[in-house]
Protein backbone atom coordinates (compact mmCIF):
# COMPACT_ATOMS: atom_id res chain seq x y z
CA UNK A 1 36.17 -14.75 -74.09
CA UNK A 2 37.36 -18.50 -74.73
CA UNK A 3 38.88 -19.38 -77.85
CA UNK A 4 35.70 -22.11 -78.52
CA UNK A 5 33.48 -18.22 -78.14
CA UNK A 6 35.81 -16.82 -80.86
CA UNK A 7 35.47 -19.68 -83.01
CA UNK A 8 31.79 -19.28 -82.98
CA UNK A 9 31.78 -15.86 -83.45
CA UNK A 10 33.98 -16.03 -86.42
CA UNK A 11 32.40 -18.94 -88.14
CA UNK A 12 28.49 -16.54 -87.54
CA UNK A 13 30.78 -13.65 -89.17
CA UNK A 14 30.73 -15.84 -92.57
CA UNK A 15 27.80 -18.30 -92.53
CA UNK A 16 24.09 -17.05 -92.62
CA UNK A 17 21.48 -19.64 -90.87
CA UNK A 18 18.23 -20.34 -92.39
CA UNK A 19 15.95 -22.13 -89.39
CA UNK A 20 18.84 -22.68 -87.38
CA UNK A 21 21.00 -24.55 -90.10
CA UNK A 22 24.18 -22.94 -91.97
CA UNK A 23 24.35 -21.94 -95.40
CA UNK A 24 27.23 -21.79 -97.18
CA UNK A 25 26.89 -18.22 -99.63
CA UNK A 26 26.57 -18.72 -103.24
CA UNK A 27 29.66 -16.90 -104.00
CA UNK A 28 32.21 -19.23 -102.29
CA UNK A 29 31.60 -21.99 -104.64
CA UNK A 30 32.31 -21.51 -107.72
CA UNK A 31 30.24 -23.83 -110.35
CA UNK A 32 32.91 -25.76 -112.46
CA UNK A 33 30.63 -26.64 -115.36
CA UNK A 34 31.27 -28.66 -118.27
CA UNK A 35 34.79 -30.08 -119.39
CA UNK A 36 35.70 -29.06 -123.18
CA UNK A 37 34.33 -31.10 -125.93
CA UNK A 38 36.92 -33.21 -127.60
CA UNK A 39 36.20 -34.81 -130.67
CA UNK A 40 36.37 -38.01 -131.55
CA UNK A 41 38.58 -39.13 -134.85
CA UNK A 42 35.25 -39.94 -135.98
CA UNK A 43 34.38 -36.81 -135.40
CA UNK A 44 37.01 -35.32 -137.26
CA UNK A 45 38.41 -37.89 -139.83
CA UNK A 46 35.19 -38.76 -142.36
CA UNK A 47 37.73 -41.98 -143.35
CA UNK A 48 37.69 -43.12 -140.01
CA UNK A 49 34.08 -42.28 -139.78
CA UNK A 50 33.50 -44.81 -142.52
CA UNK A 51 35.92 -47.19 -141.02
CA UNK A 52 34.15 -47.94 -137.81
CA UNK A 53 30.74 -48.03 -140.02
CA UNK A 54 32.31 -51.17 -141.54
CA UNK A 55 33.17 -52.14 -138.11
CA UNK A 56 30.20 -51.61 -136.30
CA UNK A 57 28.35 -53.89 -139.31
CA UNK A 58 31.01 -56.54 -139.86
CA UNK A 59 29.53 -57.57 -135.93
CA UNK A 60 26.32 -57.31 -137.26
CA UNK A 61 27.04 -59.64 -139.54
CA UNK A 62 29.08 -62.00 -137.35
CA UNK A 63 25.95 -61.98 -134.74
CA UNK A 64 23.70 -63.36 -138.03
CA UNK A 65 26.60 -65.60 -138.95
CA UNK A 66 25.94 -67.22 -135.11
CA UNK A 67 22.73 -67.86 -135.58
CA UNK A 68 23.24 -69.78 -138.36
CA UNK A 69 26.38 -71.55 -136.21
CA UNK A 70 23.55 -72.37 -133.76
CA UNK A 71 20.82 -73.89 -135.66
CA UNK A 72 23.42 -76.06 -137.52
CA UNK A 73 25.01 -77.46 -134.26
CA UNK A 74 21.52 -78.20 -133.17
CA UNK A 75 20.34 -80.00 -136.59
CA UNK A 76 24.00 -81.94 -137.55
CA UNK A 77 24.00 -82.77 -134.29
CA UNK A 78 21.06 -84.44 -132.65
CA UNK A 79 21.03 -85.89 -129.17
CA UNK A 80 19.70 -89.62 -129.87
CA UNK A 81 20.34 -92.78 -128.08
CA UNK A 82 23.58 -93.30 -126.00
CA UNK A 83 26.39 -91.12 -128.12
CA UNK A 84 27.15 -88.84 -125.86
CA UNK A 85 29.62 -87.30 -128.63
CA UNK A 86 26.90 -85.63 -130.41
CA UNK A 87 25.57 -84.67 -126.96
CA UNK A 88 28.78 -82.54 -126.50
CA UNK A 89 29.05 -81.17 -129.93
CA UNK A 90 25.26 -80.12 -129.85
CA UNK A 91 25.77 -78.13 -126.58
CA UNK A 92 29.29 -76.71 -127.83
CA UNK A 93 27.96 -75.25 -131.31
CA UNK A 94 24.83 -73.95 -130.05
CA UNK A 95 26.47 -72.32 -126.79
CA UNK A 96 28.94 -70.82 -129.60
CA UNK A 97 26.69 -69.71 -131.92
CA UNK A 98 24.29 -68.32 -129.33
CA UNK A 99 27.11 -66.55 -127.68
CA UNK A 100 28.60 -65.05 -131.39
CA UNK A 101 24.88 -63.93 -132.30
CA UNK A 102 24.42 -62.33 -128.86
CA UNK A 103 27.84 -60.63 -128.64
CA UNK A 104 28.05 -59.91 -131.87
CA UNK A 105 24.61 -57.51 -131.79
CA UNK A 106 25.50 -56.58 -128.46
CA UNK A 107 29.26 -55.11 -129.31
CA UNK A 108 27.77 -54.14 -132.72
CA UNK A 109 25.36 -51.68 -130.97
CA UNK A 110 27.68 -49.92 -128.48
CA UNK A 111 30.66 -49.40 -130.78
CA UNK A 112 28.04 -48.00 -132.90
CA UNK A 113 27.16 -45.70 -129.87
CA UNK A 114 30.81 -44.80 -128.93
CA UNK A 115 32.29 -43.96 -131.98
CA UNK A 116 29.38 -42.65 -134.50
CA UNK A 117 26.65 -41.30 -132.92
CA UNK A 118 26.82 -37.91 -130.72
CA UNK A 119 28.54 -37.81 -127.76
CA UNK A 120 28.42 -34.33 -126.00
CA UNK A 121 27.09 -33.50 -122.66
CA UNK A 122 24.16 -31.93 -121.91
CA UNK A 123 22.77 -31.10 -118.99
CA UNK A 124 18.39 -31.27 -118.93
CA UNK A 125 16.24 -29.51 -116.48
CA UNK A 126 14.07 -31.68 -114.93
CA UNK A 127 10.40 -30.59 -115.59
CA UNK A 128 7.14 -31.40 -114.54
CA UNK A 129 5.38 -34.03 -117.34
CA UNK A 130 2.00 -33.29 -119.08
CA UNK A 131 0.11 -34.61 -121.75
CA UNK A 132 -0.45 -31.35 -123.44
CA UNK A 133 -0.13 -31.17 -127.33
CA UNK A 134 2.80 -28.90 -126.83
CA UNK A 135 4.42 -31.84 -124.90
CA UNK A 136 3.33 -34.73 -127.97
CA UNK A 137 5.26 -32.28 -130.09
CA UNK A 138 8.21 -32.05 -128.30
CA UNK A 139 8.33 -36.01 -128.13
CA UNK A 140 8.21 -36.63 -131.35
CA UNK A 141 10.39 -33.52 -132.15
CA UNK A 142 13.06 -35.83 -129.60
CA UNK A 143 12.26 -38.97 -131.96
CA UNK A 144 13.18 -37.51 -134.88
CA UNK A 145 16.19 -35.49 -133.34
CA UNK A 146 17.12 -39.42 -132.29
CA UNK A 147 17.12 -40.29 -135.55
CA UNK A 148 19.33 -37.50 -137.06
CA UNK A 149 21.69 -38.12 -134.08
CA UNK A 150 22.30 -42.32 -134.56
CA UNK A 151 22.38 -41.89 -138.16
CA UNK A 152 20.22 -44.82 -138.87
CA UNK A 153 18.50 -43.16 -141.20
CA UNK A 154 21.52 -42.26 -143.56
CA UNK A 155 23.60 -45.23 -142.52
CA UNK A 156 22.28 -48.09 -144.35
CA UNK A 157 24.84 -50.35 -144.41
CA UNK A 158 24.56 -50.28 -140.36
CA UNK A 159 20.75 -50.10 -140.33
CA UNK A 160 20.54 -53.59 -143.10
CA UNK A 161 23.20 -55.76 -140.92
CA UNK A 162 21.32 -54.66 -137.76
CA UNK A 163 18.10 -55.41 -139.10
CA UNK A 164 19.52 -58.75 -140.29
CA UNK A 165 21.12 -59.80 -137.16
CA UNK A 166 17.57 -58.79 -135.09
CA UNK A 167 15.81 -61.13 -137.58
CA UNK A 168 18.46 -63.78 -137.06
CA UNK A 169 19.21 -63.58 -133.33
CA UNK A 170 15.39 -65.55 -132.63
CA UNK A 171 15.59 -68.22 -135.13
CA UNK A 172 18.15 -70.72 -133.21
CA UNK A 173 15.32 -69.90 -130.01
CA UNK A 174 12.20 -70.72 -132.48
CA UNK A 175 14.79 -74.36 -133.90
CA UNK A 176 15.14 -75.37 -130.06
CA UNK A 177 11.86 -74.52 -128.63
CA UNK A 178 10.08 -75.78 -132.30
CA UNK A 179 10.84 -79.44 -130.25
CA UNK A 180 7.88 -78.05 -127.26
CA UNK A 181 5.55 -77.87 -130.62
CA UNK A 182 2.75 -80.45 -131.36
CA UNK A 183 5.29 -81.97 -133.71
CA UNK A 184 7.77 -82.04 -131.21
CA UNK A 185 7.10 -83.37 -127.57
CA UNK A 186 3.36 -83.58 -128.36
CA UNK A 187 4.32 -86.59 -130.88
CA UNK A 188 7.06 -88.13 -128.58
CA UNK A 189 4.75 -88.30 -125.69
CA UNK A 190 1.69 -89.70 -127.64
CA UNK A 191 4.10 -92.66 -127.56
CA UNK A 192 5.04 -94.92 -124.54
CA UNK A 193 6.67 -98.79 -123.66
CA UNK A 194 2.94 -99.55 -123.05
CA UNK A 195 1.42 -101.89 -125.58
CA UNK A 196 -1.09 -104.78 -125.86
CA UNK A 197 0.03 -107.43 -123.75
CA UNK A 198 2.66 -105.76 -121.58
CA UNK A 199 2.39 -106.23 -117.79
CA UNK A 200 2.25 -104.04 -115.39
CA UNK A 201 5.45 -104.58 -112.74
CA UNK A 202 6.35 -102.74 -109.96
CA UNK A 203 8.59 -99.89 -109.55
CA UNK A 204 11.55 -100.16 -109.12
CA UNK A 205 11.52 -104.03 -109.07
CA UNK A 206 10.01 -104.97 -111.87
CA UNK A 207 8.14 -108.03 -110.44
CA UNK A 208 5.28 -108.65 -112.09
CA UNK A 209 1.68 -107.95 -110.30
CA UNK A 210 -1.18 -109.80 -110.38
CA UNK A 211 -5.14 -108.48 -110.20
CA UNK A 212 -5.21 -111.14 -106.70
CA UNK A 213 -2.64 -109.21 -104.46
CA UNK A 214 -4.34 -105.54 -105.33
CA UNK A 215 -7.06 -104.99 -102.82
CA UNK A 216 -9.29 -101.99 -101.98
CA UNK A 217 -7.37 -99.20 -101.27
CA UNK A 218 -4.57 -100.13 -101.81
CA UNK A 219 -1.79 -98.00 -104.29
CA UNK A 220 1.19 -99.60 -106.47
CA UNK A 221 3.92 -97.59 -108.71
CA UNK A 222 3.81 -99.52 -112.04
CA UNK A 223 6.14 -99.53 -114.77
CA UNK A 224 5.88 -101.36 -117.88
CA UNK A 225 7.85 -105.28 -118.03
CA UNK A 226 11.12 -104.58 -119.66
CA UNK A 227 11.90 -101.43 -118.28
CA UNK A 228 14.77 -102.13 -116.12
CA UNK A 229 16.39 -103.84 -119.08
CA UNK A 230 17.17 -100.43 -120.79
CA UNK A 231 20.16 -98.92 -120.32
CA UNK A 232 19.18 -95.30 -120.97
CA UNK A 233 15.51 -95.79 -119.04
CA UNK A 234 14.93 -92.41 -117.20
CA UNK A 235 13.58 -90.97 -120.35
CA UNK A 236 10.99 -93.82 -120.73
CA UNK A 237 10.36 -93.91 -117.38
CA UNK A 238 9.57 -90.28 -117.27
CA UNK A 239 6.77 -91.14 -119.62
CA UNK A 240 5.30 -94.49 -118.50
CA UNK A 241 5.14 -94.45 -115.04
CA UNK A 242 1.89 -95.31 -113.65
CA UNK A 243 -0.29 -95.57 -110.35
CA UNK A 244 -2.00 -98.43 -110.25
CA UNK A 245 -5.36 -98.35 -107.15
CA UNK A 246 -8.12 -100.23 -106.73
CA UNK A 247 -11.51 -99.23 -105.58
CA UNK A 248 -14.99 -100.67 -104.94
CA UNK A 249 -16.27 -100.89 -108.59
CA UNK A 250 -19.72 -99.26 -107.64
CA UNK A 251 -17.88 -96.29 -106.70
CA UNK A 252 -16.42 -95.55 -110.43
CA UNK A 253 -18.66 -93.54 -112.75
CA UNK A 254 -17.29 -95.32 -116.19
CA UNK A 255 -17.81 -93.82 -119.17
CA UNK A 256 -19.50 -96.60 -121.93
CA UNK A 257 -16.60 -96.39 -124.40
CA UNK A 258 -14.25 -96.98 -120.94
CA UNK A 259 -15.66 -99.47 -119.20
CA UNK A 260 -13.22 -102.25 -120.23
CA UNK A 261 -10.27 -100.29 -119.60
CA UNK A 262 -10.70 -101.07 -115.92
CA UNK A 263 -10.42 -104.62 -114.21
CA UNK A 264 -12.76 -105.19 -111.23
CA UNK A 265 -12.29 -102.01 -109.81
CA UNK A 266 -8.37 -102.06 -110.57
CA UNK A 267 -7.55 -98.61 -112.70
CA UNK A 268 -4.20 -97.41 -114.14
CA UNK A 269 -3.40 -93.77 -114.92
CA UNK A 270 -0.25 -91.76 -115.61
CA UNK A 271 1.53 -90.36 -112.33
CA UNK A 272 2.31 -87.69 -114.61
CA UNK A 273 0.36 -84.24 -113.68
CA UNK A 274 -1.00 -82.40 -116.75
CA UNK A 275 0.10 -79.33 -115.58
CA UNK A 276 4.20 -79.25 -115.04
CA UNK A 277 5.22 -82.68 -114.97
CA UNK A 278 4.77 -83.74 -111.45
CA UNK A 279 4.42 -87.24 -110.04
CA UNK A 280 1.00 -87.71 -108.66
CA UNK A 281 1.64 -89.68 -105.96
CA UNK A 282 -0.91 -89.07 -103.36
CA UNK A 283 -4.15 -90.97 -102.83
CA UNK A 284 -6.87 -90.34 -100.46
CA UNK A 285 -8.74 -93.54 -100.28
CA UNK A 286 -12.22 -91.94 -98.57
CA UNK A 287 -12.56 -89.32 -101.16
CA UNK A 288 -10.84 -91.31 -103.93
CA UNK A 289 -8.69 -88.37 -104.98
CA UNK A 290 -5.45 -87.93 -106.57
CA UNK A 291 -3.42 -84.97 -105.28
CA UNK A 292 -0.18 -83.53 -106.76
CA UNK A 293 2.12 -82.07 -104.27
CA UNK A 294 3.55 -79.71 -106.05
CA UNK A 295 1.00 -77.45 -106.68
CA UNK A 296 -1.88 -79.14 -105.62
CA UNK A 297 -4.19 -80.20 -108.62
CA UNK A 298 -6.63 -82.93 -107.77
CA UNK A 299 -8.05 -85.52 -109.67
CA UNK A 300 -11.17 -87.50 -109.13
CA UNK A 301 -9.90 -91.33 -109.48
CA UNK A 302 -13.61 -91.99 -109.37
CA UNK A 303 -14.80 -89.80 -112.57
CA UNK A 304 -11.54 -90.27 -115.17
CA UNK A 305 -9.48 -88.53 -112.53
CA UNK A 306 -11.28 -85.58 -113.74
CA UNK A 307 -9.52 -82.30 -112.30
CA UNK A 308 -11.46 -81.12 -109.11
CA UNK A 309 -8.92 -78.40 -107.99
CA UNK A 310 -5.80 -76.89 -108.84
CA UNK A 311 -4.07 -75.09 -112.52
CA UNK A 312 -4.14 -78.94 -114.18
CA UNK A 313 -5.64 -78.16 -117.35
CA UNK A 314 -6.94 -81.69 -118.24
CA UNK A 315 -7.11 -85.20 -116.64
CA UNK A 316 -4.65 -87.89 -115.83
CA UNK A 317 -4.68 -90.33 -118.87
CA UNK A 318 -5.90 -93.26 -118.36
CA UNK A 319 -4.05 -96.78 -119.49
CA UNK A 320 -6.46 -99.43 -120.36
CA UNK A 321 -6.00 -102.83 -118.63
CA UNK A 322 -6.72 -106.39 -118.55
CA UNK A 323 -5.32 -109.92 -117.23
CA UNK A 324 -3.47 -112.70 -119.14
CA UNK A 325 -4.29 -116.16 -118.68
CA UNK A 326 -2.07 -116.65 -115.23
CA UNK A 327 -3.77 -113.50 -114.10
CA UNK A 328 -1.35 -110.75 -114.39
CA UNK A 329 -2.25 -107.05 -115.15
CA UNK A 330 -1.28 -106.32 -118.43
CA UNK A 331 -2.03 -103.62 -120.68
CA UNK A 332 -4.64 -102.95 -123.35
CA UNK A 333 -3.04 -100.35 -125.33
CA UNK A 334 -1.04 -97.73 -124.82
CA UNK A 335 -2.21 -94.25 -123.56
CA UNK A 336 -4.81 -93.27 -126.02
CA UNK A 337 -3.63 -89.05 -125.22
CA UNK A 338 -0.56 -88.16 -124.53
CA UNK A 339 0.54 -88.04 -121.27
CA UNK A 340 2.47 -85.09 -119.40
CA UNK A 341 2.22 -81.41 -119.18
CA UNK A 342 -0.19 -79.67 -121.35
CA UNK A 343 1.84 -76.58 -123.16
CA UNK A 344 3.22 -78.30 -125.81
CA UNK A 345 -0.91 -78.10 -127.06
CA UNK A 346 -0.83 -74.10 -127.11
């Protein structure tokens, strides 16, 4: 017999085989269980049970102390016009209060975990789920054992400052976001350079354009006159930029109350879509559409550039135009709706 034969045979002499595999017997492996409990100090010291209950809601109370941080970088601090000091200190005290709010709840809960509420090991069969009543019991028999285990219940001083910080962590959110409100951007973008008289130039050149060299058909980017002068102008920009076409006027259906805000087929409405933001820059002249490429809403230059297709939840605005006296296209007004995105509505 070779010695590979006698290695077999002694390896059969302590394995069984079930379907051809080996199993190891029960008996040579011994299960180690569970290491010994040690307690905690807080376990065993009541003082320094206390202690880290001070601890656990003095970060409480630094995480409601950074919201506070927060929503006073953002007020003593507003980002207007060209200082870009208040720019930085705006972004450094609400990134440092938002970080002291956030880490302060965050470390608050798991010290509160690690040194006060139960930490043995346990080791839970794993069990087919029902909804029997039995099952509802046992739940809410868990809930409550929950309860008795994190203490929150007898621990008020942790269970105020951790109520206080949850009711504090939102409100620098609700002071930054409160901007997106009606009273916010809804207000700042009711308001554009656009006003009686100013002409319509193009972009980015700023040369004036007059109703003559606009024929059928044909598409120009318009900004207001004076635009270029700013320094800071991207912001404006953002708001007044408009496309300027001109169609047969047989082919628009005018409202009455809009019929002078047209010249001679020439319209003007904001390149900005209603639905994100996006420019509006595409014009098909046989259909007389207007087609955002980003996500493909389509407006109907022809009925108020009504939407046709696509999430846009409202039309282009329209700018009312004229001419001056030398025959420039100038405006009537400013938009009469704000222009833009509609979610600062909801």
């Amino acid at each position: 017999m070779s010695d590979l034969e006698k290695n077999d045979k002694h390896e059969e002499e302590h394995f069984e085989y079930d379907g051809g595999a080996a199993v190891v017997p029960a008996d040579k492996i011994e299960d180690p269980g569970l290491e010994p409990h040690r307690l905690r100090m807080t376990d065993k010291d009541p003082k320094a049970a206390a202690r880290a209950e001070k601890q656990v809601a003095a970060m409480f109370v630094i995480s409601i102390i950074g919201a506070i941080v927060a929503v006073w970088g953002y007020v003593a601090f507003p980002i207007v016009g060209d200082d870009l000091t208040n720019t930085r200190n705006n972004a450094l005290w609400v990134g440092v209060g938002m970080a002291l709010s956030l880490l302060g709840l965050g470390f608050g809960a798991i010290h509160w975990a690690k040194t006060l509420m139960p930490d043995n090991e346990i080791v839970e069969q794993r069990h087919q789920s029902r909804s029997e009543p039995e099952t509802r019991a046992a739940a809410v028999e868990i809930l409550n054992m929950a309860d008795d285990e994190s203490g929150i219940s007898r621990r008020k001083l942790i269970r105020r400052t951790m109520f206080g910080a949850l009711a504090f962590l939102p409100i620098p959110a609700i002071v930054l976001f409160g901007d997106l409100g009606p009273a916010g951007v809804g207000d700042k973008m009711r308001v554009t350079m656009w006003d009686r008289g100013v002409r319509l130039t193009r972009d980015p050149s700023g040369v004036p354009i007059k109703a003559s060299e606009v024929t059928v058909g044909s598409t120009f980017h318009v900004i207001p006159d004076g635009l270029n002068d700013l320094y800071h102008k991207l912001d404006e920009k953002a708001k007044a930029a408009v496309l300027l076409v001109r169609v047969n006027p047989s082919a628009l259906n005018e409202a009455e109350d809009r019929k002078d805000w047209s010249y001679d087929g020439i319209v003007a409405y904001s390149k900005i879509c209603t639905h994100v933001g996006c420019p509006v820059a595409l014009y098909e002249q046989l259909t007389h559409h207007l087609l955002c490429p980003c996500h493909q809403s389509t407006f109907d230059l022809a009925n108020h550039c009504e939407v046709i297709f696509g999430p846009a939840a409202r039309p282009l605005p329209q700018l009312p135009i004229t001419v001056d006296e030398e025959g420039y296209l100038i405006a009537q007004s400013d938009f009469l709706e704000p222009v833009g995105p509609t979610y600062w509505e909801r």
